[in-house]
C-alpha atoms as a PDB file:
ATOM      1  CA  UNK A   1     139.453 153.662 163.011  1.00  0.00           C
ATOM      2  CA  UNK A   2     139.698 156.705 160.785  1.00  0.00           C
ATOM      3  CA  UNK A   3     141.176 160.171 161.127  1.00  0.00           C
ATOM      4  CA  UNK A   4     138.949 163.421 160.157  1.00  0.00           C
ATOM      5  CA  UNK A   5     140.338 166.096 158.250  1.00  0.00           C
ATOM      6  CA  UNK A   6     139.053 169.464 157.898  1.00  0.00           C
ATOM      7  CA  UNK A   7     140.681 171.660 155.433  1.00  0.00           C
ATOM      8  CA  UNK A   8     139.591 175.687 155.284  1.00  0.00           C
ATOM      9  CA  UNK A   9     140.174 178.540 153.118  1.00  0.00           C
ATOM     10  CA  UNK A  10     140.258 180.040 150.229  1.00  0.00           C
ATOM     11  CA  UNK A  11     140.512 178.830 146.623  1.00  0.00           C
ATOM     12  CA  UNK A  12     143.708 177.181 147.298  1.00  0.00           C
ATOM     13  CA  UNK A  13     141.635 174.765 149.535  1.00  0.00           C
ATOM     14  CA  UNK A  14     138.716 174.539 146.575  1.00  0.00           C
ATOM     15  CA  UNK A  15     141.822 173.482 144.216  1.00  0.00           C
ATOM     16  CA  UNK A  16     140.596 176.088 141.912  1.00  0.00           C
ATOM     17  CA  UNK A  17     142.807 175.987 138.695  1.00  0.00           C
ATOM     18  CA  UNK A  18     142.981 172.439 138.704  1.00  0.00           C
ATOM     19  CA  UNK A  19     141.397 169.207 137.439  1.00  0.00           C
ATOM     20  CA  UNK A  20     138.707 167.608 140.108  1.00  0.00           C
ATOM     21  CA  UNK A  21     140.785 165.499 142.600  1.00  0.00           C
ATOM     22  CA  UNK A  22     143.948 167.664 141.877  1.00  0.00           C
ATOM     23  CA  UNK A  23     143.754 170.415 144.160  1.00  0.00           C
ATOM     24  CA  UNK A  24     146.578 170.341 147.312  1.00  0.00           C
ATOM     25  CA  UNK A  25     143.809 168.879 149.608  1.00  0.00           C
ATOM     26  CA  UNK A  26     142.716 165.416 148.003  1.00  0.00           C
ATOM     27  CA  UNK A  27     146.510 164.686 147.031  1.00  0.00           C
ATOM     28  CA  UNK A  28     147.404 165.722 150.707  1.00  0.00           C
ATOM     29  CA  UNK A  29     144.701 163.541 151.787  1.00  0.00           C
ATOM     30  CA  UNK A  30     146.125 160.645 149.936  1.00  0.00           C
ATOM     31  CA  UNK A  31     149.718 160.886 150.916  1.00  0.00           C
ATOM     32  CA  UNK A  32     148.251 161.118 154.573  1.00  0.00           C
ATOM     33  CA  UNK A  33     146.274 157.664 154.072  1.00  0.00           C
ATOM     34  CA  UNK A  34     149.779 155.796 152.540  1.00  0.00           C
ATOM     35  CA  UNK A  35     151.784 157.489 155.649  1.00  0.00           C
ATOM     36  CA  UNK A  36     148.987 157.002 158.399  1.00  0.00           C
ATOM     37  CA  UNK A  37     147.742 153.737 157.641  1.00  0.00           C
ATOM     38  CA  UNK A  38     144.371 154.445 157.981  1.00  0.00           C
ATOM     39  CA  UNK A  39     141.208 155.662 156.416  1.00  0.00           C
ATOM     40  CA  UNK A  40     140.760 159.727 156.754  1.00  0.00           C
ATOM     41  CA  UNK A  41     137.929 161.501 156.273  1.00  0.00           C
ATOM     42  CA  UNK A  42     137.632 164.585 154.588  1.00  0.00           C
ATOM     43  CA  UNK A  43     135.133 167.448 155.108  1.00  0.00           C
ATOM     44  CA  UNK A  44     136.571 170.600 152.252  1.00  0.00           C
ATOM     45  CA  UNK A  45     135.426 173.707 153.263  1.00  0.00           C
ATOM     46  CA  UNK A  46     137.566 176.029 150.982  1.00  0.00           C
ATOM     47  CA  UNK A  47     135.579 179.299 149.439  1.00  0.00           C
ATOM     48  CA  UNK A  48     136.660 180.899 146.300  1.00  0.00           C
ATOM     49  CA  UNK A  49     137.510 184.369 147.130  1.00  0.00           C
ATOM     50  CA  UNK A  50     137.794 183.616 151.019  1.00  0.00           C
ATOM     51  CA  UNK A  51     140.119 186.931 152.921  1.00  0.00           C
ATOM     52  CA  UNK A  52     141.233 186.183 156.670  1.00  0.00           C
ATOM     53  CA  UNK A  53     137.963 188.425 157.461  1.00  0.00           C
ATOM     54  CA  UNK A  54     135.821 186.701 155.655  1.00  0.00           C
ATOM     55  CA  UNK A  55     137.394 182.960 157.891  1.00  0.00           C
ATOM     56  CA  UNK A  56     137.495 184.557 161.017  1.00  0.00           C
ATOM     57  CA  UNK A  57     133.843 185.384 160.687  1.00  0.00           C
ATOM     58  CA  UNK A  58     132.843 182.352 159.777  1.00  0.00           C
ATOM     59  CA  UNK A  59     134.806 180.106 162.167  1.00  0.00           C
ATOM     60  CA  UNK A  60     132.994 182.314 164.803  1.00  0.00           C
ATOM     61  CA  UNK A  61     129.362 182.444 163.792  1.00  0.00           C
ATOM     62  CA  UNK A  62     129.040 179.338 161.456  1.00  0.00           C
ATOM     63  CA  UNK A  63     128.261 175.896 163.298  1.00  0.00           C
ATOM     64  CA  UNK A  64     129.208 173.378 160.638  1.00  0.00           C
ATOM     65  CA  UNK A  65     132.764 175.449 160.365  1.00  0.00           C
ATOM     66  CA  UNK A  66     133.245 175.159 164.227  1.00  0.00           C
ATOM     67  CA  UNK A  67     131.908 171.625 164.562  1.00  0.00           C
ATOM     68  CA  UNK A  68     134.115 170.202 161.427  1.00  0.00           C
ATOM     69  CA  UNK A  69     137.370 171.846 163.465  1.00  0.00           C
ATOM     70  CA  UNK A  70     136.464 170.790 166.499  1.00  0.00           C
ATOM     71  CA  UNK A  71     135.922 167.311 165.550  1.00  0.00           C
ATOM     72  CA  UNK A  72     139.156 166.931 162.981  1.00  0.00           C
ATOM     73  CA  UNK A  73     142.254 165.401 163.663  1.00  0.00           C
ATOM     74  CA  UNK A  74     143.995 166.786 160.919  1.00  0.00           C
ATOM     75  CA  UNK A  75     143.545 170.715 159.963  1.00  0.00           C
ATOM     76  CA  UNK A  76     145.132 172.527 157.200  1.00  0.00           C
ATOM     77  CA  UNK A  77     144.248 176.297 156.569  1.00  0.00           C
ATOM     78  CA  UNK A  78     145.486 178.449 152.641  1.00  0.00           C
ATOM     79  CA  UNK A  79     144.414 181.757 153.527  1.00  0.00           C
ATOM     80  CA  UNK A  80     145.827 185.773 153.055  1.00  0.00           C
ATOM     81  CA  UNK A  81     146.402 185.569 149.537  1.00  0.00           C
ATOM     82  CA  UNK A  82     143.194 187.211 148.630  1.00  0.00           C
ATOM     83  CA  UNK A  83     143.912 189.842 151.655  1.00  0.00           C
ATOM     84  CA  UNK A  84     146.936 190.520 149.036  1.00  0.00           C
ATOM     85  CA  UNK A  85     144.910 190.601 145.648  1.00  0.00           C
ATOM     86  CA  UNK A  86     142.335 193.098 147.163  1.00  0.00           C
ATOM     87  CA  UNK A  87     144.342 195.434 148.928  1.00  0.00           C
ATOM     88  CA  UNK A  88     146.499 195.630 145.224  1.00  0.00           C
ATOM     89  CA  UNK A  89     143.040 196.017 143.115  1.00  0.00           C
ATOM     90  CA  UNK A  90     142.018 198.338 145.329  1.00  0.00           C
ATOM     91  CA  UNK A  91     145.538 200.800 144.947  1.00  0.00           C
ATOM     92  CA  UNK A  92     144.685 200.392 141.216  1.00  0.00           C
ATOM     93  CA  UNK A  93     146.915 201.925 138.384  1.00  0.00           C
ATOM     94  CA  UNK A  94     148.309 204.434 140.857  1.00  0.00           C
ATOM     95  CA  UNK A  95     152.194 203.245 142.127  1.00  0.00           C
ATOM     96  CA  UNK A  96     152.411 205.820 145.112  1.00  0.00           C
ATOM     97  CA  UNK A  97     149.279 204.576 146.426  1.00  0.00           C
ATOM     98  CA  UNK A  98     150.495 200.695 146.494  1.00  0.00           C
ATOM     99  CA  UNK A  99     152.835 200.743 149.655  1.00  0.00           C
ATOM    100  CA  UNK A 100     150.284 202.236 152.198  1.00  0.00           C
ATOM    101  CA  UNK A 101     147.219 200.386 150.912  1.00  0.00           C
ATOM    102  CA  UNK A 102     149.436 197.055 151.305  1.00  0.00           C
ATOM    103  CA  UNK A 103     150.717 197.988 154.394  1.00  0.00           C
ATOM    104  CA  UNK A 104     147.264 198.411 156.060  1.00  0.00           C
ATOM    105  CA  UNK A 105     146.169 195.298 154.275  1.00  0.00           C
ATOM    106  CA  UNK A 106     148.976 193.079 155.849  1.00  0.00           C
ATOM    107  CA  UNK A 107     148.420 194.915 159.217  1.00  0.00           C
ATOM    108  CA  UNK A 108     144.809 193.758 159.511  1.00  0.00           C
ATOM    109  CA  UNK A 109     145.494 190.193 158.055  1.00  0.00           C
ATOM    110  CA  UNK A 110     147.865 189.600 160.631  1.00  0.00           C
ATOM    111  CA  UNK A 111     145.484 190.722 162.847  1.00  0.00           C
ATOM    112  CA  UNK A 112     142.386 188.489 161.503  1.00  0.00           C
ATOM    113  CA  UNK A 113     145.217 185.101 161.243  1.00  0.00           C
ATOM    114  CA  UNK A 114     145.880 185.661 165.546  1.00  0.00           C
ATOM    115  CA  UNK A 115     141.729 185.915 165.741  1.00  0.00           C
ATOM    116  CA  UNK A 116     141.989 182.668 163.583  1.00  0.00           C
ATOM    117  CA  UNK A 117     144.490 180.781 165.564  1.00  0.00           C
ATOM    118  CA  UNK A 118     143.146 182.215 168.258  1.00  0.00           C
ATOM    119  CA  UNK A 119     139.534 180.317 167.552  1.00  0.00           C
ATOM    120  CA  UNK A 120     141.250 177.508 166.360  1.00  0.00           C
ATOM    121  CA  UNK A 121     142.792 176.463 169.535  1.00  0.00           C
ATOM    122  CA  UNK A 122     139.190 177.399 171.452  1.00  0.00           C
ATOM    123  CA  UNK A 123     137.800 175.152 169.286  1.00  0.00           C
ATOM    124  CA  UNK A 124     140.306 172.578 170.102  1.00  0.00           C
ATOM    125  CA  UNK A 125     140.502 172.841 173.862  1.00  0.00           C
ATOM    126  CA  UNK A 126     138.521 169.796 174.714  1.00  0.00           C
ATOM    127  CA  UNK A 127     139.656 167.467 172.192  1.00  0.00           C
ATOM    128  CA  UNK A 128     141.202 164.531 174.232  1.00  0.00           C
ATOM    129  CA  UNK A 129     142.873 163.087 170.901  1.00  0.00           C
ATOM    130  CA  UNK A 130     145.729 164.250 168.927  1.00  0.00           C
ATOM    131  CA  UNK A 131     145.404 166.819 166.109  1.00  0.00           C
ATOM    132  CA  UNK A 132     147.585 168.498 164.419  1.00  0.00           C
ATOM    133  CA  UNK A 133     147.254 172.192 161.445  1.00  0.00           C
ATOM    134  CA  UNK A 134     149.433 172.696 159.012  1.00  0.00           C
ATOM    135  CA  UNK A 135     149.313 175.682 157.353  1.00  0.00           C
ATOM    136  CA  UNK A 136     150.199 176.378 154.076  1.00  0.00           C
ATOM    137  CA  UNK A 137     152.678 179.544 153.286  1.00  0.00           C
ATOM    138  CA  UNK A 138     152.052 182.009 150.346  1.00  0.00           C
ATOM    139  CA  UNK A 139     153.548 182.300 147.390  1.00  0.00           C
ATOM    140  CA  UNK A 140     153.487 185.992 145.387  1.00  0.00           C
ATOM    141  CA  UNK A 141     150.826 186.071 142.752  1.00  0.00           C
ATOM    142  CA  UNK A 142     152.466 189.535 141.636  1.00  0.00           C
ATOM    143  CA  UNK A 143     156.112 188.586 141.290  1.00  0.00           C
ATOM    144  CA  UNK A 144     157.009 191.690 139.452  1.00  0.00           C
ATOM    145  CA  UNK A 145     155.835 193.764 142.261  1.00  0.00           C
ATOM    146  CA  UNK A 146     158.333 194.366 145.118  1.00  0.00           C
ATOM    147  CA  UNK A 147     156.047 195.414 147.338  1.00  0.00           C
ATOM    148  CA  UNK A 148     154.011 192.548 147.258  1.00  0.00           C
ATOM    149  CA  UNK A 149     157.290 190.325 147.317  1.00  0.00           C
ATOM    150  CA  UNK A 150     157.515 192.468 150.400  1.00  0.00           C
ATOM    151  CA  UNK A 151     154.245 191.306 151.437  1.00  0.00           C
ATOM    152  CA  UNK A 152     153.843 188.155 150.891  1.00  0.00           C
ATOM    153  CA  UNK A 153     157.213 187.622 152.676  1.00  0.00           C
ATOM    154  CA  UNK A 154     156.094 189.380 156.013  1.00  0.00           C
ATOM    155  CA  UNK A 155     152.968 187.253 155.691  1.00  0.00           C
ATOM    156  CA  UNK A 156     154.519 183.998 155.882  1.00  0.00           C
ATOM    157  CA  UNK A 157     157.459 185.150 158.506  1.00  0.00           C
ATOM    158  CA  UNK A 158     154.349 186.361 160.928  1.00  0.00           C
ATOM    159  CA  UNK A 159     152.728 182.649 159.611  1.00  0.00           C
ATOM    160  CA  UNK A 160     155.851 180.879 160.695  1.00  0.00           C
ATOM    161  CA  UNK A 161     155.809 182.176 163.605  1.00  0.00           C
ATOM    162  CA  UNK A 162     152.588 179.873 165.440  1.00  0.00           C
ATOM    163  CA  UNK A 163     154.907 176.719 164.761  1.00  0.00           C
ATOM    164  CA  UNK A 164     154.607 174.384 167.792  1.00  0.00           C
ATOM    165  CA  UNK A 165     153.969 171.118 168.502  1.00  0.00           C
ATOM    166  CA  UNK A 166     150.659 171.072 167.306  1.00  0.00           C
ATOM    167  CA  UNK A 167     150.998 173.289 164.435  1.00  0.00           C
ATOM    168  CA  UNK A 168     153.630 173.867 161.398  1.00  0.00           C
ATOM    169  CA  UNK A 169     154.174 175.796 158.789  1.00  0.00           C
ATOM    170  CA  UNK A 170     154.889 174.971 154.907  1.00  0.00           C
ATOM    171  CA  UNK A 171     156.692 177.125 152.813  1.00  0.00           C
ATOM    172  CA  UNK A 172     156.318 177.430 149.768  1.00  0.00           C
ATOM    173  CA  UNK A 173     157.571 180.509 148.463  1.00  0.00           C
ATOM    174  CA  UNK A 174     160.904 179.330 147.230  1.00  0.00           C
ATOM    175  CA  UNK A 175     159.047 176.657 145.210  1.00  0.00           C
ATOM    176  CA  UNK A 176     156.855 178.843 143.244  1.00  0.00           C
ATOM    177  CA  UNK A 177     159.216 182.096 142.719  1.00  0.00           C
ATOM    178  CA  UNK A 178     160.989 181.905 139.516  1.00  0.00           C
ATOM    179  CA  UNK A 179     158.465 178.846 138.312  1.00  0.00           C
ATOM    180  CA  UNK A 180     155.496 180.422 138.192  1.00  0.00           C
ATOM    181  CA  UNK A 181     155.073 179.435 134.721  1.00  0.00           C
ATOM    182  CA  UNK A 182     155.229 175.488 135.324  1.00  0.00           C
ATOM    183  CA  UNK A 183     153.297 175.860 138.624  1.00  0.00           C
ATOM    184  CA  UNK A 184     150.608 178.557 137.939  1.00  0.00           C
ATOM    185  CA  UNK A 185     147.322 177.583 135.763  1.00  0.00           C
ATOM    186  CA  UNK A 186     146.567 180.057 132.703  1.00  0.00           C
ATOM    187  CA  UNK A 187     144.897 182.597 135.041  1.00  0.00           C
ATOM    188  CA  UNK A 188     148.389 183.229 136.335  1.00  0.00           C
ATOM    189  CA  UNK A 189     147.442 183.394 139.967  1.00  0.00           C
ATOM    190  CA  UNK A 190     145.901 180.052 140.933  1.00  0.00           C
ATOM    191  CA  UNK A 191     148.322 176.459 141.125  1.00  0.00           C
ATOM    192  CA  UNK A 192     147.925 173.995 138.059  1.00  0.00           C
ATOM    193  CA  UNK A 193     148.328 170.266 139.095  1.00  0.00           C
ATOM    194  CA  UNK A 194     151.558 170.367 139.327  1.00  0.00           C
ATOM    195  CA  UNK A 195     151.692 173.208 141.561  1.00  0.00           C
ATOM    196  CA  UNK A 196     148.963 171.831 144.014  1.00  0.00           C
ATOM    197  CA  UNK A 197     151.548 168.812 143.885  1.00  0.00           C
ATOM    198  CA  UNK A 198     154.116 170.641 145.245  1.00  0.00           C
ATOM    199  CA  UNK A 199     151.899 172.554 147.880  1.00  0.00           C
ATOM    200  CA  UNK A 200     150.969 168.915 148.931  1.00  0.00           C
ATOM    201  CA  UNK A 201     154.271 167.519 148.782  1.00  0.00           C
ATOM    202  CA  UNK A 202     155.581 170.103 151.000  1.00  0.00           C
ATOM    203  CA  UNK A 203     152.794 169.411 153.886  1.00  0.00           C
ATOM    204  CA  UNK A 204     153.680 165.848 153.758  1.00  0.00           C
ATOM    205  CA  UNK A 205     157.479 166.982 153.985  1.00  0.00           C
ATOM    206  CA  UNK A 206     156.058 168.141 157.540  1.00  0.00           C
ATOM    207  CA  UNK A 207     154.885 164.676 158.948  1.00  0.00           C
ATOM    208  CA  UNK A 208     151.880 164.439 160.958  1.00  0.00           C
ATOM    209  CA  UNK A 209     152.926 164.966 164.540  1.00  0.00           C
ATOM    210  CA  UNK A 210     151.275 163.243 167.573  1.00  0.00           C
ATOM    211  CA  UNK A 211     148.718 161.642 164.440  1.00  0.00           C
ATOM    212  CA  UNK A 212     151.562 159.105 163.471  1.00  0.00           C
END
């Protein structure tokens, strides 16, 4: 017997940043296998660059997407933080125009994660076995912005907020602000090792539900 995981994204999920095999997913994958007992099988679906948009459309027009989630136990979903990134390259060099074009930015992402969770569960609805997704919180990529501290923190409060049985949340925000230095690779925006270690640690902080 072996459990299927399906991990989606964006560059989080690739491990971008990081040394092959070092990205949040394969180390998550292996804590899984010590605390499970069992073999799981892993289909990585993470896309560079990947917005909540760009997910939603593909979990609803893209038949390997839909038929990896509906036939995974396990689930775990980085996405938003590229929602973030665009909306603040897009306000450019120009401070007053920050607030608004991160406010509509965070307004539609909320509105593409419900469409996501929303397909999710569809997806899900005749699975007999247990799963369980666990998605994975943001951290700020600009922390000497406020508004994006701003943002990032409504984010993961409206992320929090589909924790049931089935699904929880992992926070990592606390972990990364103020160590961005030890955690973030040389770009300054994407995990190192260690970082991914930490995003990893905290999932398996979670447990795994109805799976153990």
């Amino acid at each position: 017997m072996s459990i299927q995981y399906t991990a989606i994204g964006d560059s989080l999920t690739t491990g971008f940043g990081a040394l092959p095999g070092n990205g949040f997913v394969p180390v998550y994958r292996r804590m899984a296998e010590a605390r499970l007992r069992v073999p799981i099988e892993l289909s990585n679906l993470g896309v560079n660059g990947l917005t909540t948009d760009g997910l939603e459309q593909r979990l609803k027009g893209d038949y390997n997407y839909r038929l990896a989630i509906s036939e995974a136990e396990l689930i775990t979903l980085s996405i938003g933080g590229n929602d973030l990134i665009k909306a603040a390259k897009a306000a450019g060099s120009r401070p007053g125009d920050l607030a608004p074009v991160l406010q509509k930015a965070l307004r539609e992402c909320k509105r593409n994660l419900n469409d996501i969770m929303g397909t999710l569960s569809q997806l899900k609805a005749g699975m007999r076995r247990p799963y369980i997704i666990r998605i994975v919180g943001l951290y700020n990529p600009y922390p000497q912005l406020t508004e994006a501290t701003e943002w990032v923190r409504q984010f993961n409060r409206y992320a929090a907020g589909y924790s049931s049985p089935v699904c929880r949340f992992a926070s990592i925000y606390n972990e990364f602000a103020g160590n961005e230095r030890g955690l973030l690779s040389i770009d300054h925006l994407h995990p190192n090792g260690r970082g991914y270690r930490v995003i990893a640690g905290k999932l398996d902080t979670l447990g795994y539900g109805r799976l153990g």
